[in-house]
PDB file of N, CA and C in Angstrom:
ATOM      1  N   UNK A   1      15.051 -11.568   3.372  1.00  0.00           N
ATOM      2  CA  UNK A   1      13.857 -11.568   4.194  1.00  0.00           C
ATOM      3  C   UNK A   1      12.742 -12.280   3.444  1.00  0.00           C
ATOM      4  N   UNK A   2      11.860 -13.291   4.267  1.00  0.00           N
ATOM      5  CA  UNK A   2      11.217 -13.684   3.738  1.00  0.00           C
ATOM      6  C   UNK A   2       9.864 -13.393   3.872  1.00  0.00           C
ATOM      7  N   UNK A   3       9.109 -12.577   2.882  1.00  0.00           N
ATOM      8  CA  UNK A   3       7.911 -12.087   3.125  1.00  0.00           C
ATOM      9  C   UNK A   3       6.475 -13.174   2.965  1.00  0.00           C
ATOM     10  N   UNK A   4       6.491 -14.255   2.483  1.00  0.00           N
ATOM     11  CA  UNK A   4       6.072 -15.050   1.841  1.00  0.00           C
ATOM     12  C   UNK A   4       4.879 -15.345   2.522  1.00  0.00           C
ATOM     13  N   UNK A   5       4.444 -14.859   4.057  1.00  0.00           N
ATOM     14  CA  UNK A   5       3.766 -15.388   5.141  1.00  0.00           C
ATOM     15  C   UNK A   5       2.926 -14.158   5.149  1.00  0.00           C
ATOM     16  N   UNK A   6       3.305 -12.976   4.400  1.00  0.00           N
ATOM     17  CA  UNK A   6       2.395 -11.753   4.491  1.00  0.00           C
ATOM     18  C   UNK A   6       1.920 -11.866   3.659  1.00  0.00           C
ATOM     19  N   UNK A   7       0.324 -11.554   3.677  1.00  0.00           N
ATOM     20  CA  UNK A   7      -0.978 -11.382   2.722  1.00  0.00           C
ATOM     21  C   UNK A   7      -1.584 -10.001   2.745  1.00  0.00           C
ATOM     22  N   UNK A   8      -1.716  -9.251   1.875  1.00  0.00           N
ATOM     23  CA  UNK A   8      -3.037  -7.922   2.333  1.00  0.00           C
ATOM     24  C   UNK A   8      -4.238  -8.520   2.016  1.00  0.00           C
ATOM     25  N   UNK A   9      -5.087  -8.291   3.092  1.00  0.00           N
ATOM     26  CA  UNK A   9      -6.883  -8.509   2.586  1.00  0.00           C
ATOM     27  C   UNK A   9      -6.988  -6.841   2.834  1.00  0.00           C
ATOM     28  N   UNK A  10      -8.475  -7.054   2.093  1.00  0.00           N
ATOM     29  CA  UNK A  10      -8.809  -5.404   2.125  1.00  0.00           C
ATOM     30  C   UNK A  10     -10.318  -5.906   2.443  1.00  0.00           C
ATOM     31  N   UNK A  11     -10.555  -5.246   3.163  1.00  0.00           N
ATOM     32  CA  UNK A  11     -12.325  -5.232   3.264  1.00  0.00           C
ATOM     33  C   UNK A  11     -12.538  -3.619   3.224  1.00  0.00           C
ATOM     34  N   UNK A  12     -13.650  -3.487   2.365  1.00  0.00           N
ATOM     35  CA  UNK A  12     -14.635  -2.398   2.579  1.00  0.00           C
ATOM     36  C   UNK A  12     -15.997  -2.223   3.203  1.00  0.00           C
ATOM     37  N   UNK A  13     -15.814  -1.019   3.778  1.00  0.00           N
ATOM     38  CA  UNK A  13     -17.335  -0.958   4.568  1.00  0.00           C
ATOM     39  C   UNK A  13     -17.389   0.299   5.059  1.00  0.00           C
ATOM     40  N   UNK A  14     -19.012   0.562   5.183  1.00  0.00           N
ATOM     41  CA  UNK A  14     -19.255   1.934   5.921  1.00  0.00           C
ATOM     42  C   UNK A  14     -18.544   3.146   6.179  1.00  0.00           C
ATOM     43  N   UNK A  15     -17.549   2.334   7.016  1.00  0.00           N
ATOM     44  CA  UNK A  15     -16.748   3.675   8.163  1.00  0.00           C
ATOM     45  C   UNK A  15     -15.383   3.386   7.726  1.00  0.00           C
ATOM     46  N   UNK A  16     -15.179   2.403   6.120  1.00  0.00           N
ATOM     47  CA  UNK A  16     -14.013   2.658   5.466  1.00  0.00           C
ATOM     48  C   UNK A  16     -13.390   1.826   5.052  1.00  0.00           C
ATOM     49  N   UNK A  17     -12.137   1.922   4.935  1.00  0.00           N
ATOM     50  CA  UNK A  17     -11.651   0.377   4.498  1.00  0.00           C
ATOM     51  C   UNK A  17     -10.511   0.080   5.317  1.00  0.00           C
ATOM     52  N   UNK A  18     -10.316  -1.079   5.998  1.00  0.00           N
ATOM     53  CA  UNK A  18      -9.660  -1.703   6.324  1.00  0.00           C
ATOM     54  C   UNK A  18      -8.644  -3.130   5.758  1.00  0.00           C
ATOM     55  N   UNK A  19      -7.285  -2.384   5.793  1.00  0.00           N
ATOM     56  CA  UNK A  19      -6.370  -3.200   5.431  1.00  0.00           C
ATOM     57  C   UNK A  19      -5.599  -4.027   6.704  1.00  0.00           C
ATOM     58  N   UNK A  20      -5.197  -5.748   6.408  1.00  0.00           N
ATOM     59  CA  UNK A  20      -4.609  -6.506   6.852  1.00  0.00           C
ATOM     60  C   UNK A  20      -3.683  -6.687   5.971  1.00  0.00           C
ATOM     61  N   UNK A  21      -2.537  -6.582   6.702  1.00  0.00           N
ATOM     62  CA  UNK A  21      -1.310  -7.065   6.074  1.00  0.00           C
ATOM     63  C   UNK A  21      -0.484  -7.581   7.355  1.00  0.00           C
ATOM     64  N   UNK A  22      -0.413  -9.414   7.309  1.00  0.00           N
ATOM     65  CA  UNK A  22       0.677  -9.935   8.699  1.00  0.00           C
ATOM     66  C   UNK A  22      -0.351  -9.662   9.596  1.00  0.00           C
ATOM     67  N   UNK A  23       0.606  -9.332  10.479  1.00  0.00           N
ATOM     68  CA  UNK A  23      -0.306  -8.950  12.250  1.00  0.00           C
ATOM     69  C   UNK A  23      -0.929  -7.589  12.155  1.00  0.00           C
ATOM     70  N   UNK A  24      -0.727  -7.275  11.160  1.00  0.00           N
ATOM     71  CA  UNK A  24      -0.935  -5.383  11.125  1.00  0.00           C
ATOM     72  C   UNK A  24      -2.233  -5.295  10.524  1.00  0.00           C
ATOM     73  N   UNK A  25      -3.027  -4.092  11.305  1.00  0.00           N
ATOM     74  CA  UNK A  25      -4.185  -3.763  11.002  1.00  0.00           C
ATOM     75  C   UNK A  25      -4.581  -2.686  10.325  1.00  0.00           C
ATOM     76  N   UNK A  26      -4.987  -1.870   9.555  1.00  0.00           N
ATOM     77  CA  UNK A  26      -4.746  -0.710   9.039  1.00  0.00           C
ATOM     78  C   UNK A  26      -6.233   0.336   9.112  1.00  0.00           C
ATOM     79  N   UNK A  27      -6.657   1.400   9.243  1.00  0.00           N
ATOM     80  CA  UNK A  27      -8.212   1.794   9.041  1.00  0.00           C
ATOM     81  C   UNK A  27      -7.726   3.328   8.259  1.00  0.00           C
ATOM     82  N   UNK A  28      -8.392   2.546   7.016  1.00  0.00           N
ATOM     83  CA  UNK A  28      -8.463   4.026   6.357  1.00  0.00           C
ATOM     84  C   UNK A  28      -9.837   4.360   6.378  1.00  0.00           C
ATOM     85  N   UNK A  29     -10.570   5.627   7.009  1.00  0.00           N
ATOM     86  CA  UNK A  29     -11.818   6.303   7.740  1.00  0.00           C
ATOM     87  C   UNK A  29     -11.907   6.880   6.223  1.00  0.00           C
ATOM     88  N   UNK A  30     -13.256   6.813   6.287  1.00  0.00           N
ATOM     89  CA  UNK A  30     -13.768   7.862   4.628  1.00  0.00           C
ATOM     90  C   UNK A  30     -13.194   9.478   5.270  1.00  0.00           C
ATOM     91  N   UNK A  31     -13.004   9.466   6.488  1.00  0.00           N
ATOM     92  CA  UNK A  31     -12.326  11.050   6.471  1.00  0.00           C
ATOM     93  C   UNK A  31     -10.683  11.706   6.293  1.00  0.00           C
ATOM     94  N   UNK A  32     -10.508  10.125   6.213  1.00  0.00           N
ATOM     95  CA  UNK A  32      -9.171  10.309   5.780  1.00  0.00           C
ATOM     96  C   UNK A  32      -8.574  10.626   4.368  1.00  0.00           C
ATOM     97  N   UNK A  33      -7.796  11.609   4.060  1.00  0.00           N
ATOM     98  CA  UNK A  33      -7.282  11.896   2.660  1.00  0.00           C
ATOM     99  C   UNK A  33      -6.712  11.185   1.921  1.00  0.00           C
ATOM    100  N   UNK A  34      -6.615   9.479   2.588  1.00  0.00           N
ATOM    101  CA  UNK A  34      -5.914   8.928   1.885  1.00  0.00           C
ATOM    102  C   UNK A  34      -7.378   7.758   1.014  1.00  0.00           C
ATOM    103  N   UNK A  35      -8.549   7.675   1.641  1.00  0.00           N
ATOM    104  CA  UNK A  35      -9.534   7.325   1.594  1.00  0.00           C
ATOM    105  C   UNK A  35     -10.135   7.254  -0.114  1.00  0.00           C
ATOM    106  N   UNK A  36     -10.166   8.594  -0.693  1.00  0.00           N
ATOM    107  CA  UNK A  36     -10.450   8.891  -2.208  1.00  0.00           C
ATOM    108  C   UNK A  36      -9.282   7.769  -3.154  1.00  0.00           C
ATOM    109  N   UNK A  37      -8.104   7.971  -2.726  1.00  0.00           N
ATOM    110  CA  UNK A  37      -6.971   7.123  -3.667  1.00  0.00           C
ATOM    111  C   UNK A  37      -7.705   5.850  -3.171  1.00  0.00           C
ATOM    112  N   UNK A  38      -7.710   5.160  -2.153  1.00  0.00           N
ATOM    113  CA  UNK A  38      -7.800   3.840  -2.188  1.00  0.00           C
ATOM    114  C   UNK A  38      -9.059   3.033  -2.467  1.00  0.00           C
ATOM    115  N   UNK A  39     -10.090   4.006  -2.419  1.00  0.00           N
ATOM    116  CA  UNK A  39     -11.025   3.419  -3.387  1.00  0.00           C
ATOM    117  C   UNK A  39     -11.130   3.336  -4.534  1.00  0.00           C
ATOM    118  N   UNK A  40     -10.360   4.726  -5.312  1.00  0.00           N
ATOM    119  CA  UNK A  40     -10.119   4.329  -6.629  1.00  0.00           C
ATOM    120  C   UNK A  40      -8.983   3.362  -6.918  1.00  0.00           C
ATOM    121  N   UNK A  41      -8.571   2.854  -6.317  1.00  0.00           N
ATOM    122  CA  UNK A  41      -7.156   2.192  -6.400  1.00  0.00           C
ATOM    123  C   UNK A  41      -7.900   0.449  -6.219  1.00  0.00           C
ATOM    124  N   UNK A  42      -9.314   0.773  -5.581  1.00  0.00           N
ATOM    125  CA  UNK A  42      -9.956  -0.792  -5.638  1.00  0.00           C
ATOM    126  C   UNK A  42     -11.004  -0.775  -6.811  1.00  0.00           C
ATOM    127  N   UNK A  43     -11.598   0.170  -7.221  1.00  0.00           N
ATOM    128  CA  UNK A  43     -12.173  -0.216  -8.373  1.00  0.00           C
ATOM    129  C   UNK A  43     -11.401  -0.441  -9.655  1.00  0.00           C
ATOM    130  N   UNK A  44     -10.131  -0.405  -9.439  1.00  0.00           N
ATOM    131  CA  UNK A  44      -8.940  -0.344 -10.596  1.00  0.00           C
ATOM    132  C   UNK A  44      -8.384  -1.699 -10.051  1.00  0.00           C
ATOM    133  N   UNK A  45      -8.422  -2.398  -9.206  1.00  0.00           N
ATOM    134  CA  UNK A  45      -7.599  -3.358  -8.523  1.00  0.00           C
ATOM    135  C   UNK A  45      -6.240  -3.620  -8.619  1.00  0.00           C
ATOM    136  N   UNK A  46      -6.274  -1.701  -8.261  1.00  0.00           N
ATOM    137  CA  UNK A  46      -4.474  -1.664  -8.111  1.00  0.00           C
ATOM    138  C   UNK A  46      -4.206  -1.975  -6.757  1.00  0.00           C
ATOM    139  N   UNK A  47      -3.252  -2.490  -6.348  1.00  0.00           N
ATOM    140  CA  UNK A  47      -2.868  -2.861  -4.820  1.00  0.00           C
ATOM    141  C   UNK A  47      -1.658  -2.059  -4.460  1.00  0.00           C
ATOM    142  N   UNK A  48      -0.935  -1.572  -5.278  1.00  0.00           N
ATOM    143  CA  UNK A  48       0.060  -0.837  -4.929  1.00  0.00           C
ATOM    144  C   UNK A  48      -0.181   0.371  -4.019  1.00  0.00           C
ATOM    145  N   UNK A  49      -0.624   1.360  -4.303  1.00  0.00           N
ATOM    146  CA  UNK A  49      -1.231   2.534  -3.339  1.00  0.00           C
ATOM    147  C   UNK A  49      -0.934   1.733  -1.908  1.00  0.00           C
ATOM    148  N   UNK A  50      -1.751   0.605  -1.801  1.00  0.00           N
ATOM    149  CA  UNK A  50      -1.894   0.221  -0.298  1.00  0.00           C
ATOM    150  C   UNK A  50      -0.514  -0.347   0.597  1.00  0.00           C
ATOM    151  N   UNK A  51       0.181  -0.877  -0.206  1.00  0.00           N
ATOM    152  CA  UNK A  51       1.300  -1.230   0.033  1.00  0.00           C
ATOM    153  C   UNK A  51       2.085  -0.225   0.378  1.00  0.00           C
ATOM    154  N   UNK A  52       2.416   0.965  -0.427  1.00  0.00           N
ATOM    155  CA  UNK A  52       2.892   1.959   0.034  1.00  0.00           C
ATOM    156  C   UNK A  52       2.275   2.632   1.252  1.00  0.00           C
ATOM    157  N   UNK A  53       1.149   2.714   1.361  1.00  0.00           N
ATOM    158  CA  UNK A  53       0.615   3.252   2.706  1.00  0.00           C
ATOM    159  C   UNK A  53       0.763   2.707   4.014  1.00  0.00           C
ATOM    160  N   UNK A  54       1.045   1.440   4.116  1.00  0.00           N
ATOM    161  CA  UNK A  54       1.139   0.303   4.928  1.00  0.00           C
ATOM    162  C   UNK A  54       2.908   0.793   5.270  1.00  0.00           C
ATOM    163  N   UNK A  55       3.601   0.916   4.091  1.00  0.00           N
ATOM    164  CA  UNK A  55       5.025   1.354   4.325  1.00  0.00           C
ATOM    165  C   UNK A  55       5.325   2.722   4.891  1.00  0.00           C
ATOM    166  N   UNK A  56       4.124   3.730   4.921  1.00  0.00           N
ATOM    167  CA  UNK A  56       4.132   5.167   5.107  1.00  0.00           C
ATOM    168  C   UNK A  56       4.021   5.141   6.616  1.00  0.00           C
ATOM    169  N   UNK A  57       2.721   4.240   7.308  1.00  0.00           N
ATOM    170  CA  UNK A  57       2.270   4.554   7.960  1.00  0.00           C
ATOM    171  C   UNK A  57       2.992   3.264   9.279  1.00  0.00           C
ATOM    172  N   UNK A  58       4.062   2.618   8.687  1.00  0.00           N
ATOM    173  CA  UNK A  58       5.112   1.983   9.402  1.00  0.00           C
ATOM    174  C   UNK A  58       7.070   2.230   9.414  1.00  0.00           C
ATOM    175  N   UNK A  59       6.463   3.557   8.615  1.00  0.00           N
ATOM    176  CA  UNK A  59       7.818   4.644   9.020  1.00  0.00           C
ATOM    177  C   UNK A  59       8.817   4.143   7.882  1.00  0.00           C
ATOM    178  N   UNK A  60       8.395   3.649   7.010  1.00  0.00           N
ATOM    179  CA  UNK A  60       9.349   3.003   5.703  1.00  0.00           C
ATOM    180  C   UNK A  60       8.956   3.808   4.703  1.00  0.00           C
ATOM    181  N   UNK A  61       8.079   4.709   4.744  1.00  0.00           N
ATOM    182  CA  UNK A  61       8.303   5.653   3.278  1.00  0.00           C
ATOM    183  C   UNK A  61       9.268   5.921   2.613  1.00  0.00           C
ATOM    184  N   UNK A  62      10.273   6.844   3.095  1.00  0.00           N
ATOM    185  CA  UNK A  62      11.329   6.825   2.690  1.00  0.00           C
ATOM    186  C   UNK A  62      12.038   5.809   2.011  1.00  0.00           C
ATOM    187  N   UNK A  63      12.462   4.629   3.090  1.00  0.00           N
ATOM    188  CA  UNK A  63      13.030   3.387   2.628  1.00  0.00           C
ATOM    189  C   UNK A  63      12.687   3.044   1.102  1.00  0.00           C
ATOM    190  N   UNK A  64      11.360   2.932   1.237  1.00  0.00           N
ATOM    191  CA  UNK A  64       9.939   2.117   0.084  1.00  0.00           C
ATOM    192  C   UNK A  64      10.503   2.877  -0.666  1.00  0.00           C
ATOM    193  N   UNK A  65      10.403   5.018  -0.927  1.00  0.00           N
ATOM    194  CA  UNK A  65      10.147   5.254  -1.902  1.00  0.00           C
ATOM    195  C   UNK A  65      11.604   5.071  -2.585  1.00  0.00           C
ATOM    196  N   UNK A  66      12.790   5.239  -1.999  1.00  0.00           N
ATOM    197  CA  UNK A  66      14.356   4.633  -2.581  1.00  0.00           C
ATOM    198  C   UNK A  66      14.245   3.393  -3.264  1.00  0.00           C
ATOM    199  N   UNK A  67      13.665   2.524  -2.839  1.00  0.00           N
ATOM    200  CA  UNK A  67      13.812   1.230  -3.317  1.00  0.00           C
ATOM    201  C   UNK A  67      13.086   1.309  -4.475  1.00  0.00           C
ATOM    202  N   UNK A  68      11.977   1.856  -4.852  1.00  0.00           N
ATOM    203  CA  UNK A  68      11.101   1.811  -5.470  1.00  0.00           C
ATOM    204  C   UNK A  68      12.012   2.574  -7.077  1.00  0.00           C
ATOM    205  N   UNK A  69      12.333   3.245  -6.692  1.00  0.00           N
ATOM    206  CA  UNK A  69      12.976   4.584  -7.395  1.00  0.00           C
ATOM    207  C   UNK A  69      14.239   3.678  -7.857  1.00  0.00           C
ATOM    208  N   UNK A  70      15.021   2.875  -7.143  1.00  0.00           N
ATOM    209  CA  UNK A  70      16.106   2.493  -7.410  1.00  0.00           C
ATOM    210  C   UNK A  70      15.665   1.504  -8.790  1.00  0.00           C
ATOM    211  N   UNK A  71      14.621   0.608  -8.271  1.00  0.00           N
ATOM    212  CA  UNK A  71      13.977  -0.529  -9.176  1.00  0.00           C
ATOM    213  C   UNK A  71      13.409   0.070 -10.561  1.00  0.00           C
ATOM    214  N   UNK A  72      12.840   1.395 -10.694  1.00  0.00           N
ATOM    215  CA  UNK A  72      12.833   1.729 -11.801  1.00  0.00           C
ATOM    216  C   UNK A  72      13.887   2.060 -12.680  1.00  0.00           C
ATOM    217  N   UNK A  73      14.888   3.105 -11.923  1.00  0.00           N
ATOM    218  CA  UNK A  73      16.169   3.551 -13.144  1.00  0.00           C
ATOM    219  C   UNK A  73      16.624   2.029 -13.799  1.00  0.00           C
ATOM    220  N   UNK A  74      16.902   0.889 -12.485  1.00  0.00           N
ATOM    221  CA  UNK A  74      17.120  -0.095 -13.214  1.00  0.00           C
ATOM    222  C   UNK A  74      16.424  -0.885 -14.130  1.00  0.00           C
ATOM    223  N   UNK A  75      14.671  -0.961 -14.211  1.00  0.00           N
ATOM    224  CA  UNK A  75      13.991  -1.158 -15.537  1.00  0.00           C
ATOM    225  C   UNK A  75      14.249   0.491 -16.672  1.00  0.00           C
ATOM    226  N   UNK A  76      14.933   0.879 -16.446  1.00  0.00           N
ATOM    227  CA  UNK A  76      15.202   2.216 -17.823  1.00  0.00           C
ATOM    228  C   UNK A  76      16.120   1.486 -18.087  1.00  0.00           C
ATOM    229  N   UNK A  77      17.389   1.094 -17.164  1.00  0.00           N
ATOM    230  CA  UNK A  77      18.172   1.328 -17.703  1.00  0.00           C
ATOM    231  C   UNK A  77      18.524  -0.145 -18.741  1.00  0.00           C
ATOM    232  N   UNK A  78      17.320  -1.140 -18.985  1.00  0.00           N
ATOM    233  CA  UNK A  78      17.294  -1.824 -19.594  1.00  0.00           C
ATOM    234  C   UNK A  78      16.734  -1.728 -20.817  1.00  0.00           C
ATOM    235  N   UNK A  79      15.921  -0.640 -21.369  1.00  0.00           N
ATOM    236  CA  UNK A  79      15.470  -0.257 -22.431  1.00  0.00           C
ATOM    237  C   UNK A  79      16.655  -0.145 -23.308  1.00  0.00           C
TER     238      UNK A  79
END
């Protein structure tokens, strides 16, 4: 699969932050619990958090967190 055509922008503002990723629109509301992580996750300019949320909130959590999990044992198991 070729992802190469997907970008996340993030804008912040007011009533929260809004993620673009592809055609997909995302609104994380300052009342949302996921709201606290992803601002700290932008003054850190980690992007990961968002990626996963984007995967949570398009029914791939699961998927994401296997893959994710799989990709680490295999960086251990290179130590």
């Amino acid at each position: 699969m070729d992802f190469s055509h997907h970008r996340l922008a993030i804008f912040k503002s007011d009533s929260g932050i809004t993620l673009s990723f592809g055609e997909s629109i995302y609104l994380i509301s300052t009342e949302d619990p996921f709201y606290n992580i992803a601002h700290k996750a932008l003054e850190q300019k980690d992007y990961v958090p968002f990626y996963i949320e984007i995967a949570k909130r398009e029914g791939l959590g699961p998927e994401f967190r296997d893959s994710l999990l799989q990709k680490i044992n295999e960086l251990g198991d290179l130590e």
